[in-house]
ModelCIF file with pLDDT and N, C-alpha, C, O atoms, coordinates in Angstrom:
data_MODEL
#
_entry.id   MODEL 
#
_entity.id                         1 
_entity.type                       polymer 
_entity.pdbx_number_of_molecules   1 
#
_entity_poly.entity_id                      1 
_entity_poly.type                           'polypeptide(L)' 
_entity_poly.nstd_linkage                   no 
_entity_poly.nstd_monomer                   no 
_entity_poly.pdbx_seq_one_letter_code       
;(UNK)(UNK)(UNK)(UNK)(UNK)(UNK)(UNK)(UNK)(UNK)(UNK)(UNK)(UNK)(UNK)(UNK)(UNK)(UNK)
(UNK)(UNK)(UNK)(UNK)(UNK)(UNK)(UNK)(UNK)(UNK)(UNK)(UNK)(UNK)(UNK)(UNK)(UNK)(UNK)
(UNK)(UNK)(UNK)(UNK)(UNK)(UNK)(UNK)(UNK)(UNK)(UNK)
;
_entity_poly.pdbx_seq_one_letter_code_can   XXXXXXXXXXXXXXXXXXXXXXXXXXXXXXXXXXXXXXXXXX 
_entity_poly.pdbx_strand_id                 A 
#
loop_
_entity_poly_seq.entity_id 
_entity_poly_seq.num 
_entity_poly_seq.mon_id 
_entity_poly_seq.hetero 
1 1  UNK n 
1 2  UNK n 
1 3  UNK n 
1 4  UNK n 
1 5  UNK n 
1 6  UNK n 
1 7  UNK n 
1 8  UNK n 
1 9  UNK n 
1 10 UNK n 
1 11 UNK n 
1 12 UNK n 
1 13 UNK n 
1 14 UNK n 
1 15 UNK n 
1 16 UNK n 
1 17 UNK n 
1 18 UNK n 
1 19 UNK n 
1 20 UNK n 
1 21 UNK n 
1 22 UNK n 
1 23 UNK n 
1 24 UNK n 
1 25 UNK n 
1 26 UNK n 
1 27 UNK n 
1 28 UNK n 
1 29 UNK n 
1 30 UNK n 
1 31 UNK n 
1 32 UNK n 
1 33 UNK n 
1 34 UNK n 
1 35 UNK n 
1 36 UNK n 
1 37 UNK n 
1 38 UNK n 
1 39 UNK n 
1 40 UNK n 
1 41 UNK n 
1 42 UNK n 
#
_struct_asym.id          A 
_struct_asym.entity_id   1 
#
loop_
_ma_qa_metric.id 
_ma_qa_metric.mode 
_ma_qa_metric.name 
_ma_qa_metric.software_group_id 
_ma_qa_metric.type 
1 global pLDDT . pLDDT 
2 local  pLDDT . pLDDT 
#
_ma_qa_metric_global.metric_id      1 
_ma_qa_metric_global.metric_value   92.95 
_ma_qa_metric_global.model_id       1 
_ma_qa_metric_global.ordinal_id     1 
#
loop_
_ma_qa_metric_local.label_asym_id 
_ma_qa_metric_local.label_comp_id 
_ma_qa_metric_local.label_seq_id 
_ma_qa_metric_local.metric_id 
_ma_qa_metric_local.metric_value 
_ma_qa_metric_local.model_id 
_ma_qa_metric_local.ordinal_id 
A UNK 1  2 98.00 1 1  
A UNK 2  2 98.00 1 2  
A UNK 3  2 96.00 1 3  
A UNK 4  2 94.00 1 4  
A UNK 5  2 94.00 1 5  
A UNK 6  2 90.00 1 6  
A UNK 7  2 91.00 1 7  
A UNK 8  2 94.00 1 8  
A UNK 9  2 91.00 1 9  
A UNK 10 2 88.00 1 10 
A UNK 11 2 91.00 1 11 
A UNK 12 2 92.00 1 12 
A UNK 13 2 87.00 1 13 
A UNK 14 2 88.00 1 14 
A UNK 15 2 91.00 1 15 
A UNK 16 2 89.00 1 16 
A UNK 17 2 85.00 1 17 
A UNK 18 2 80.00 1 18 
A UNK 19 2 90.00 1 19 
A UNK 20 2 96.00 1 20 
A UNK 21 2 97.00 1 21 
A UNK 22 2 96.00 1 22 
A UNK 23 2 96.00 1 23 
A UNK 24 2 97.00 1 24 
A UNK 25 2 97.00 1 25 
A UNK 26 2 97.00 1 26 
A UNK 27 2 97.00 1 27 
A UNK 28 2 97.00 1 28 
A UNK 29 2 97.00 1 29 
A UNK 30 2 97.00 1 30 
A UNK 31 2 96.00 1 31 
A UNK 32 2 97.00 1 32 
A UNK 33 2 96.00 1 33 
A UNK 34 2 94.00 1 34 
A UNK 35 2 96.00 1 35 
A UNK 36 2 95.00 1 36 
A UNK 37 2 90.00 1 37 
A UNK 38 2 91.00 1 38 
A UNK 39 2 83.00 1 39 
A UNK 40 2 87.00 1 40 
A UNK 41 2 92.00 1 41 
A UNK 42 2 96.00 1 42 
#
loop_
_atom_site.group_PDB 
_atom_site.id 
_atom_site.type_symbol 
_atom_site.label_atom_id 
_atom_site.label_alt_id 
_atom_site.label_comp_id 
_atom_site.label_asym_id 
_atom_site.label_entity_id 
_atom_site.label_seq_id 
_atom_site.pdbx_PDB_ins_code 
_atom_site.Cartn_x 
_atom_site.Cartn_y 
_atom_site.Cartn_z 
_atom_site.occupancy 
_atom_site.B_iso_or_equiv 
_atom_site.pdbx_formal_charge 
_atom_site.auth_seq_id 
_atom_site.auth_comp_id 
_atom_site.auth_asym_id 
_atom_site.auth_atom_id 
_atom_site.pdbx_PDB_model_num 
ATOM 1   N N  . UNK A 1 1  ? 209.086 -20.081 70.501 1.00 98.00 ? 1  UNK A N  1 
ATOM 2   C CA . UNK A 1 1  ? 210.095 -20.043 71.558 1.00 98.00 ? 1  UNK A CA 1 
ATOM 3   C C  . UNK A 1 1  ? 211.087 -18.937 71.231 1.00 98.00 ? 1  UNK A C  1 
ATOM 4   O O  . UNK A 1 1  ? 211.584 -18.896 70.106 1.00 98.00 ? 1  UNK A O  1 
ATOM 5   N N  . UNK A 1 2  ? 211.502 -17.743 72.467 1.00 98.00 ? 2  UNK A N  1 
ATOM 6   C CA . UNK A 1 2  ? 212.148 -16.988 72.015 1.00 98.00 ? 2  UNK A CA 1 
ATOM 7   C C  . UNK A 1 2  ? 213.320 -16.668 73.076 1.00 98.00 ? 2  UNK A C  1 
ATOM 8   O O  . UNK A 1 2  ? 213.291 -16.743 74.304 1.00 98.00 ? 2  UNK A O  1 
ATOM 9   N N  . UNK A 1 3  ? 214.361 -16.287 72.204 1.00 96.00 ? 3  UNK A N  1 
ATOM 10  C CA . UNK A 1 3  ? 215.746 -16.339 73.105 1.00 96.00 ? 3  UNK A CA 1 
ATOM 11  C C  . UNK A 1 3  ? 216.428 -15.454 72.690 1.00 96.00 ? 3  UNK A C  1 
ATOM 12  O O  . UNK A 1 3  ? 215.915 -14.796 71.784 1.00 96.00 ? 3  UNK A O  1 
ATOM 13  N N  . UNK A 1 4  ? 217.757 -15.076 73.121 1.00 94.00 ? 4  UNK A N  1 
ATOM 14  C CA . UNK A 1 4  ? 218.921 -14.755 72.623 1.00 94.00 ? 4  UNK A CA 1 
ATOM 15  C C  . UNK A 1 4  ? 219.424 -15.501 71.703 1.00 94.00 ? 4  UNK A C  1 
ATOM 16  O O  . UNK A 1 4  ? 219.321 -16.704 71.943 1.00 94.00 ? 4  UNK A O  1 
ATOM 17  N N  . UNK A 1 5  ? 220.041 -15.165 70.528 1.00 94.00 ? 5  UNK A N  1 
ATOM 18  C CA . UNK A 1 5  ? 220.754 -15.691 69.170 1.00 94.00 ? 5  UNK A CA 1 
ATOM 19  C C  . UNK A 1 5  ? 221.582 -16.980 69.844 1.00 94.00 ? 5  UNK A C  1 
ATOM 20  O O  . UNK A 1 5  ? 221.488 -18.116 69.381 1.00 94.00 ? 5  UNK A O  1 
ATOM 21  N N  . UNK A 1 6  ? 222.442 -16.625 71.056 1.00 90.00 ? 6  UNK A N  1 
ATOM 22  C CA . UNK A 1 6  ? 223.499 -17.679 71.574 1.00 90.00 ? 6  UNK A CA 1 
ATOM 23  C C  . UNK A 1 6  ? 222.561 -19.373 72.377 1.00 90.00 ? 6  UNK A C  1 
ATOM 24  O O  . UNK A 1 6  ? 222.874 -20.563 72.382 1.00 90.00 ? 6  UNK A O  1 
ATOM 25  N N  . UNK A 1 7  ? 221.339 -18.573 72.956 1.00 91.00 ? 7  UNK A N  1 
ATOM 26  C CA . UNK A 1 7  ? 220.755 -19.367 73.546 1.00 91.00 ? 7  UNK A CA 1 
ATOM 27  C C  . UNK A 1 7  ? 219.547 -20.688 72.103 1.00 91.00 ? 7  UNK A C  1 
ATOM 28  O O  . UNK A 1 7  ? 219.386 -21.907 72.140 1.00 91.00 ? 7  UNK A O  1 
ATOM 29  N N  . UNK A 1 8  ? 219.031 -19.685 71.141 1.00 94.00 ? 8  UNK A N  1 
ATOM 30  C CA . UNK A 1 8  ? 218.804 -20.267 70.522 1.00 94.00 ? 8  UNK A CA 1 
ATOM 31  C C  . UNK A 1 8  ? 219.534 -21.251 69.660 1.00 94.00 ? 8  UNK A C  1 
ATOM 32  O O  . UNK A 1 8  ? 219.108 -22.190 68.987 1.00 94.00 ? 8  UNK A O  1 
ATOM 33  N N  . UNK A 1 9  ? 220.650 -20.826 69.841 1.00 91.00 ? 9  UNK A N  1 
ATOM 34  C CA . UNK A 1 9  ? 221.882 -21.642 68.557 1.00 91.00 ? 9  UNK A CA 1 
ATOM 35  C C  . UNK A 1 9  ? 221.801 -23.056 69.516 1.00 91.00 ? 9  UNK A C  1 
ATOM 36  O O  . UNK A 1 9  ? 221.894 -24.136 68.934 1.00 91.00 ? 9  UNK A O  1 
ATOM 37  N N  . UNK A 1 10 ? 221.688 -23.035 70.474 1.00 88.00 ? 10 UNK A N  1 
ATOM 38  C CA . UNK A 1 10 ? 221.825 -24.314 71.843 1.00 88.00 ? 10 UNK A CA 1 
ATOM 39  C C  . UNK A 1 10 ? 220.846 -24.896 71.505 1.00 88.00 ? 10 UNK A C  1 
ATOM 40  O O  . UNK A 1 10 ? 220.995 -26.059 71.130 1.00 88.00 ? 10 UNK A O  1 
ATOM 41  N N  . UNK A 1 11 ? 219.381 -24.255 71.517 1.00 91.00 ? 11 UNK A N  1 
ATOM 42  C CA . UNK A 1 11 ? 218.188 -25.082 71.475 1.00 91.00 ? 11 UNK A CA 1 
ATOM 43  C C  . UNK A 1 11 ? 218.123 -26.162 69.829 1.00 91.00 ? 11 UNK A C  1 
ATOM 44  O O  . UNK A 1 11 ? 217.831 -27.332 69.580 1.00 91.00 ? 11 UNK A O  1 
ATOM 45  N N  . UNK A 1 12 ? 218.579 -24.953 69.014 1.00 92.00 ? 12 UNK A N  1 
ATOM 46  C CA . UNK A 1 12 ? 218.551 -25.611 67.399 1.00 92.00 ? 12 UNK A CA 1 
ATOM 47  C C  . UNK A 1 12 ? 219.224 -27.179 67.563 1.00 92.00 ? 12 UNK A C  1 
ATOM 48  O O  . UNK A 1 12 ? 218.953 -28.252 67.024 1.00 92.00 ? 12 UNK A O  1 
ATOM 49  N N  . UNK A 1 13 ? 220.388 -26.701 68.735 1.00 87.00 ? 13 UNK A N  1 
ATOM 50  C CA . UNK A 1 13 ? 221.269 -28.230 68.365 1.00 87.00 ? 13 UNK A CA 1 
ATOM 51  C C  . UNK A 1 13 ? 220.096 -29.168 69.090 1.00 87.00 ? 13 UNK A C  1 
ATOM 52  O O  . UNK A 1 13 ? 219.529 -30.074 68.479 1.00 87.00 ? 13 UNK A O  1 
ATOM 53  N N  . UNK A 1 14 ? 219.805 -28.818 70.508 1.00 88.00 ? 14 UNK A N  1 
ATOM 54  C CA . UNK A 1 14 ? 219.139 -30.035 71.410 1.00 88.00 ? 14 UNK A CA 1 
ATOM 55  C C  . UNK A 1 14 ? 217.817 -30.181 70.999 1.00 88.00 ? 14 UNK A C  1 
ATOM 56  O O  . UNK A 1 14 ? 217.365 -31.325 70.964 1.00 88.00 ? 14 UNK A O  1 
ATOM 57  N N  . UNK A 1 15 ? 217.131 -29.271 70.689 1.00 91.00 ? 15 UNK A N  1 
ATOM 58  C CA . UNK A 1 15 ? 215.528 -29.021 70.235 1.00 91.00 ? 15 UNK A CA 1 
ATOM 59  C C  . UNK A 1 15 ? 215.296 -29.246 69.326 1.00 91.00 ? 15 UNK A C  1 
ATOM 60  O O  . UNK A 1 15 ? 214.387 -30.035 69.584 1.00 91.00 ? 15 UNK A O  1 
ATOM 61  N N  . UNK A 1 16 ? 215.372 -29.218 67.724 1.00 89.00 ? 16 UNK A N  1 
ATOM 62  C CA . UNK A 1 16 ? 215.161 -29.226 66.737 1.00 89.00 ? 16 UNK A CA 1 
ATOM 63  C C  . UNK A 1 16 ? 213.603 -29.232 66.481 1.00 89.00 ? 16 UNK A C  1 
ATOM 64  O O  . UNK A 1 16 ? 212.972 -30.261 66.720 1.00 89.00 ? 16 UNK A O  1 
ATOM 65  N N  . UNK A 1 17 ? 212.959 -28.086 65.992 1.00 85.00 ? 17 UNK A N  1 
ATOM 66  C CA . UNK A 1 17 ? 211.694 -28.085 65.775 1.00 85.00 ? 17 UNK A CA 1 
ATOM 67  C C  . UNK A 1 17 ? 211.290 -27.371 64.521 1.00 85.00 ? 17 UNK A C  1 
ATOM 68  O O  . UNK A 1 17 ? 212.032 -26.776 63.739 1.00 85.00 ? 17 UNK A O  1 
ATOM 69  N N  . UNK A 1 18 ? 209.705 -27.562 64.447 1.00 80.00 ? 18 UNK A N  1 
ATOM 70  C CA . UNK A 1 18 ? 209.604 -27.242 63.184 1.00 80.00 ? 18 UNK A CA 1 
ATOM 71  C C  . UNK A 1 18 ? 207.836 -27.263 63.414 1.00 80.00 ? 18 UNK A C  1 
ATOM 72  O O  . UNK A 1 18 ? 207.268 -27.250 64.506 1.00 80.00 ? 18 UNK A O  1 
ATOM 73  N N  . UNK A 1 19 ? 207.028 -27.309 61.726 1.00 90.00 ? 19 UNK A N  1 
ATOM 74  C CA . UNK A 1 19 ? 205.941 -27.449 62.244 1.00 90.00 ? 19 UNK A CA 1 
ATOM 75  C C  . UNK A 1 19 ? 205.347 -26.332 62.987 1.00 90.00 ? 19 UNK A C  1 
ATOM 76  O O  . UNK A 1 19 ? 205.712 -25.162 62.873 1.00 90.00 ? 19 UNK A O  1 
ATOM 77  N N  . UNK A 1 20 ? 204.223 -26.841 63.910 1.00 96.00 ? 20 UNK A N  1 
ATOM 78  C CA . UNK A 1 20 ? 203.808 -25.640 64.784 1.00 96.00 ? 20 UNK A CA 1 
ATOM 79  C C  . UNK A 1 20 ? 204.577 -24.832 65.777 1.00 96.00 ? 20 UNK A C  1 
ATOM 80  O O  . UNK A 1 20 ? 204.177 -23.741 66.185 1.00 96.00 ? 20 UNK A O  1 
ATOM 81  N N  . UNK A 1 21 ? 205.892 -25.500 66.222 1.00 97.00 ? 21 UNK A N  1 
ATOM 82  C CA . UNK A 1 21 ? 206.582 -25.152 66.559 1.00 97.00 ? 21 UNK A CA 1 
ATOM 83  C C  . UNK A 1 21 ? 207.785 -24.381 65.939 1.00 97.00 ? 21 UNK A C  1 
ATOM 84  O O  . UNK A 1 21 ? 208.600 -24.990 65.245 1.00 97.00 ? 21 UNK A O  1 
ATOM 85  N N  . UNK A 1 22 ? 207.948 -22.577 66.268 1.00 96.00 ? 22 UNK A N  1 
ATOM 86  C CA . UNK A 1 22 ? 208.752 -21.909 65.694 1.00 96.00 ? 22 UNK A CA 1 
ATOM 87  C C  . UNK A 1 22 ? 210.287 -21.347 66.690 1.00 96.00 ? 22 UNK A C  1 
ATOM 88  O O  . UNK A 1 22 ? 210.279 -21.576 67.899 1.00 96.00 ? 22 UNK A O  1 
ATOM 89  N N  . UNK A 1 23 ? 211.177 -20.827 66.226 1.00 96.00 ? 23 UNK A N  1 
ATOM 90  C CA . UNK A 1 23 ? 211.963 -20.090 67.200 1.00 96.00 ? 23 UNK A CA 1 
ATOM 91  C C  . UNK A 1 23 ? 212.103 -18.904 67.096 1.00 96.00 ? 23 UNK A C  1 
ATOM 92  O O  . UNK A 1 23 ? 211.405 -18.478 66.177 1.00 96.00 ? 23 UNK A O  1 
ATOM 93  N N  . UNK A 1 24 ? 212.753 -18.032 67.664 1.00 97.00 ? 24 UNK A N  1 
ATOM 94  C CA . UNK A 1 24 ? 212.682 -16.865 67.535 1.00 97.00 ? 24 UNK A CA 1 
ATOM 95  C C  . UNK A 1 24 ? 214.273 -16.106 68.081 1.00 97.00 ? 24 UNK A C  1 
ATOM 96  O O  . UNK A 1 24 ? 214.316 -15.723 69.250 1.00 97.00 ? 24 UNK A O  1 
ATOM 97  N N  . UNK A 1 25 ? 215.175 -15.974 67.437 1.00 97.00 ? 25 UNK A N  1 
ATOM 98  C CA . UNK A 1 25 ? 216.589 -16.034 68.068 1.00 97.00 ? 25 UNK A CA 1 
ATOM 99  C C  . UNK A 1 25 ? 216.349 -14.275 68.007 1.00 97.00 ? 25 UNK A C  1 
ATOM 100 O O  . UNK A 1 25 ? 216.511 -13.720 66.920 1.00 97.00 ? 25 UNK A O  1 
ATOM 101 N N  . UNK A 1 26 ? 215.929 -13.392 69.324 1.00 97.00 ? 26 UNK A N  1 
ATOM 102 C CA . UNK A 1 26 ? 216.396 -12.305 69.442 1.00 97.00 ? 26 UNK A CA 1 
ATOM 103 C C  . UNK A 1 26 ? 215.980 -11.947 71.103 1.00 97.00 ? 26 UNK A C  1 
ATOM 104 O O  . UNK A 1 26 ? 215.408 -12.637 71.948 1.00 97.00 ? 26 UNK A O  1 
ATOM 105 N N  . UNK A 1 27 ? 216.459 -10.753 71.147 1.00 97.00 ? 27 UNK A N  1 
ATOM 106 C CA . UNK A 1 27 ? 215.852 -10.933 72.633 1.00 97.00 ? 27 UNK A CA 1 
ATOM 107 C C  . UNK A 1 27 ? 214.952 -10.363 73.204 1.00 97.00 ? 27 UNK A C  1 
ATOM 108 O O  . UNK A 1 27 ? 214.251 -9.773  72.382 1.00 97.00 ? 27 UNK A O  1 
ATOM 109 N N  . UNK A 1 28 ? 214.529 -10.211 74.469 1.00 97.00 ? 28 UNK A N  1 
ATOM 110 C CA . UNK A 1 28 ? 213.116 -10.241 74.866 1.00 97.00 ? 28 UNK A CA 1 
ATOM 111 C C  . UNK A 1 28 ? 213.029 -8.519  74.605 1.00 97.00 ? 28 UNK A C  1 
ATOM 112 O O  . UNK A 1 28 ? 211.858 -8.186  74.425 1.00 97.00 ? 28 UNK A O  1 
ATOM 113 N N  . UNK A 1 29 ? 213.599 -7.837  74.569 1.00 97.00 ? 29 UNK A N  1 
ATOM 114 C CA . UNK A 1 29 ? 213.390 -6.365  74.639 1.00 97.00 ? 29 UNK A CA 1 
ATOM 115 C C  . UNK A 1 29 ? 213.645 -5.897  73.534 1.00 97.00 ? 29 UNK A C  1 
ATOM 116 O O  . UNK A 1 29 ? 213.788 -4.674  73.504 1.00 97.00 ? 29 UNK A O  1 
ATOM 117 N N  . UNK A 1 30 ? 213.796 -6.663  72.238 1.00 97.00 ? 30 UNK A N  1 
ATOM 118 C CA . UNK A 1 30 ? 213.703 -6.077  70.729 1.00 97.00 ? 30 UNK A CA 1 
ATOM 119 C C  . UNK A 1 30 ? 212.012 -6.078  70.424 1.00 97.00 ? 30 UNK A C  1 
ATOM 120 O O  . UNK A 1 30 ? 210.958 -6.132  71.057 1.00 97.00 ? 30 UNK A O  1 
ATOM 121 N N  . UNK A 1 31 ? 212.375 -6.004  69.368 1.00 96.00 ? 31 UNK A N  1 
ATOM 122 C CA . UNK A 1 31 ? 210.540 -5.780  68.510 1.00 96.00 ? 31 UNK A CA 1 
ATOM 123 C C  . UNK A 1 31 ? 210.464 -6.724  67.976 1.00 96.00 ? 31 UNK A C  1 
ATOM 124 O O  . UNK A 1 31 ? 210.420 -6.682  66.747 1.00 96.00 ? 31 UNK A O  1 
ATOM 125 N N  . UNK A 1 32 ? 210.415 -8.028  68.681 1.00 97.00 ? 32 UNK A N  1 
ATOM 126 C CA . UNK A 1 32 ? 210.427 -9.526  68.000 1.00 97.00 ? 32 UNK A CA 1 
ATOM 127 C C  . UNK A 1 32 ? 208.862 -10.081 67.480 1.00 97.00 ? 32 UNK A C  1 
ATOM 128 O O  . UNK A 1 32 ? 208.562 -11.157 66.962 1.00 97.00 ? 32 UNK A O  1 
ATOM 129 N N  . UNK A 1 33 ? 207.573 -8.309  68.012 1.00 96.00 ? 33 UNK A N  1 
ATOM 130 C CA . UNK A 1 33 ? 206.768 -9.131  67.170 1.00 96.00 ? 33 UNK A CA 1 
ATOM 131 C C  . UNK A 1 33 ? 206.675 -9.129  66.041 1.00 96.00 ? 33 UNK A C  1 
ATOM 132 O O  . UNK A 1 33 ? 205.663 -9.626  65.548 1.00 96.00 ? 33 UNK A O  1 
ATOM 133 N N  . UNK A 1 34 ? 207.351 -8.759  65.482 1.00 94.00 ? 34 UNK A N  1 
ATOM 134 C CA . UNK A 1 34 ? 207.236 -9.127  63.724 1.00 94.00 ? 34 UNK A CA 1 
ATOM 135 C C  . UNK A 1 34 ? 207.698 -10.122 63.176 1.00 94.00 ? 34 UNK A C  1 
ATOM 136 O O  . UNK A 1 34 ? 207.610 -10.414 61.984 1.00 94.00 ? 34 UNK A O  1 
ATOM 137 N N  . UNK A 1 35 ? 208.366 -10.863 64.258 1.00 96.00 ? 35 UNK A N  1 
ATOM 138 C CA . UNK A 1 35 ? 208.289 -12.090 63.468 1.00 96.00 ? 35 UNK A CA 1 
ATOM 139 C C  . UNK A 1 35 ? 207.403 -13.317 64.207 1.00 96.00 ? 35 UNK A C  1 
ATOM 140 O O  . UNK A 1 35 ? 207.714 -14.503 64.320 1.00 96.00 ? 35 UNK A O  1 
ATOM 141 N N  . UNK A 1 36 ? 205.908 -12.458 64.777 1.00 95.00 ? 36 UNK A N  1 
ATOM 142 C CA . UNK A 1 36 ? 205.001 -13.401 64.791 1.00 95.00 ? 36 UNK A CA 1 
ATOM 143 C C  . UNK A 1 36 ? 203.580 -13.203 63.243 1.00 95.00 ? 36 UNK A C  1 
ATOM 144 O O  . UNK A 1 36 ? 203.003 -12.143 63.002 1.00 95.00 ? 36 UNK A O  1 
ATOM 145 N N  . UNK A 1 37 ? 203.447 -14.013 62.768 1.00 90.00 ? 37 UNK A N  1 
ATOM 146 C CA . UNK A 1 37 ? 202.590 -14.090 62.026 1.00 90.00 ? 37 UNK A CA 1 
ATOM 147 C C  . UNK A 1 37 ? 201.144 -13.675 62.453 1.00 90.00 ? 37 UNK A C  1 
ATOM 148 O O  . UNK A 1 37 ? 200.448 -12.848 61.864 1.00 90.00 ? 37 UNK A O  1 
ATOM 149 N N  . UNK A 1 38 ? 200.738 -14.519 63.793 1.00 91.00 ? 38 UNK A N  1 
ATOM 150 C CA . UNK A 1 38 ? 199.165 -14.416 64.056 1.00 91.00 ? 38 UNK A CA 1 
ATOM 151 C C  . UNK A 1 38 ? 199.358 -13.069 64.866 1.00 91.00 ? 38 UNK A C  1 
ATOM 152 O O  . UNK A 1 38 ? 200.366 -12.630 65.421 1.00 91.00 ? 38 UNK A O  1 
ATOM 153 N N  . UNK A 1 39 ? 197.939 -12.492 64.749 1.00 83.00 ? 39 UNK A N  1 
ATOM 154 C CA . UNK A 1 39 ? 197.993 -10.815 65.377 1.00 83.00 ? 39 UNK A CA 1 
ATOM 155 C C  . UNK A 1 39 ? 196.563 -10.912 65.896 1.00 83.00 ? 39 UNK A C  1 
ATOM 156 O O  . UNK A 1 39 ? 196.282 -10.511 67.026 1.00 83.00 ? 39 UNK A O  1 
ATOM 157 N N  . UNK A 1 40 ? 195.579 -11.491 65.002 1.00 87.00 ? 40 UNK A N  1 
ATOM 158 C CA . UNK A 1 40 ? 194.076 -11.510 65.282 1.00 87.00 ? 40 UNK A CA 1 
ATOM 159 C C  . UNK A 1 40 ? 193.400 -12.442 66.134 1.00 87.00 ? 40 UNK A C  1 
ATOM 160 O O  . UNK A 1 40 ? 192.264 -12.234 66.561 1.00 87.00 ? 40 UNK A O  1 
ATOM 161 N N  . UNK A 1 41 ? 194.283 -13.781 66.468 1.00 92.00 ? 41 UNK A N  1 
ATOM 162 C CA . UNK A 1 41 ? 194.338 -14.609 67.598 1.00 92.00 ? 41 UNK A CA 1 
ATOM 163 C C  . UNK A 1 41 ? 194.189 -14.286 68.595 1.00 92.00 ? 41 UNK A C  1 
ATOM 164 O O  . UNK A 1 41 ? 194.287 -13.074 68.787 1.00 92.00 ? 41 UNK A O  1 
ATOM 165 N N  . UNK A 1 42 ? 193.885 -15.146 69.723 1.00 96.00 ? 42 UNK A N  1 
ATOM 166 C CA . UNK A 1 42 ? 194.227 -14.791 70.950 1.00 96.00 ? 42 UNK A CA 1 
ATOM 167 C C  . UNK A 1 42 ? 195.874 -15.220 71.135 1.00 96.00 ? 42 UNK A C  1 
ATOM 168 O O  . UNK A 1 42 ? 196.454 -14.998 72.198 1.00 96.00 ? 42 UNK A O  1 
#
């Protein structure tokens, strides 16, 4: 799940996840894939 830093700070409180589930606090027009792990996936 990926957001803005402000929007993610919201989800951390209401969402709390973990597991297969990751977040991603930056925004949609940075170079946020590096902080995906899988590349060779679909």
């Amino acid at each position: 799940n990926l957001d803005l830093p402000e929007t993610i700070a919201v989800r951390q409180r209401l969402l709390p996840e973990n597991g297969a589930i990751s977040q991603i606090a930056m925004s949609a027009m940075d170079d946020w894939g590096g902080c995906i792990a899988e590349q060779d996936t679909p």
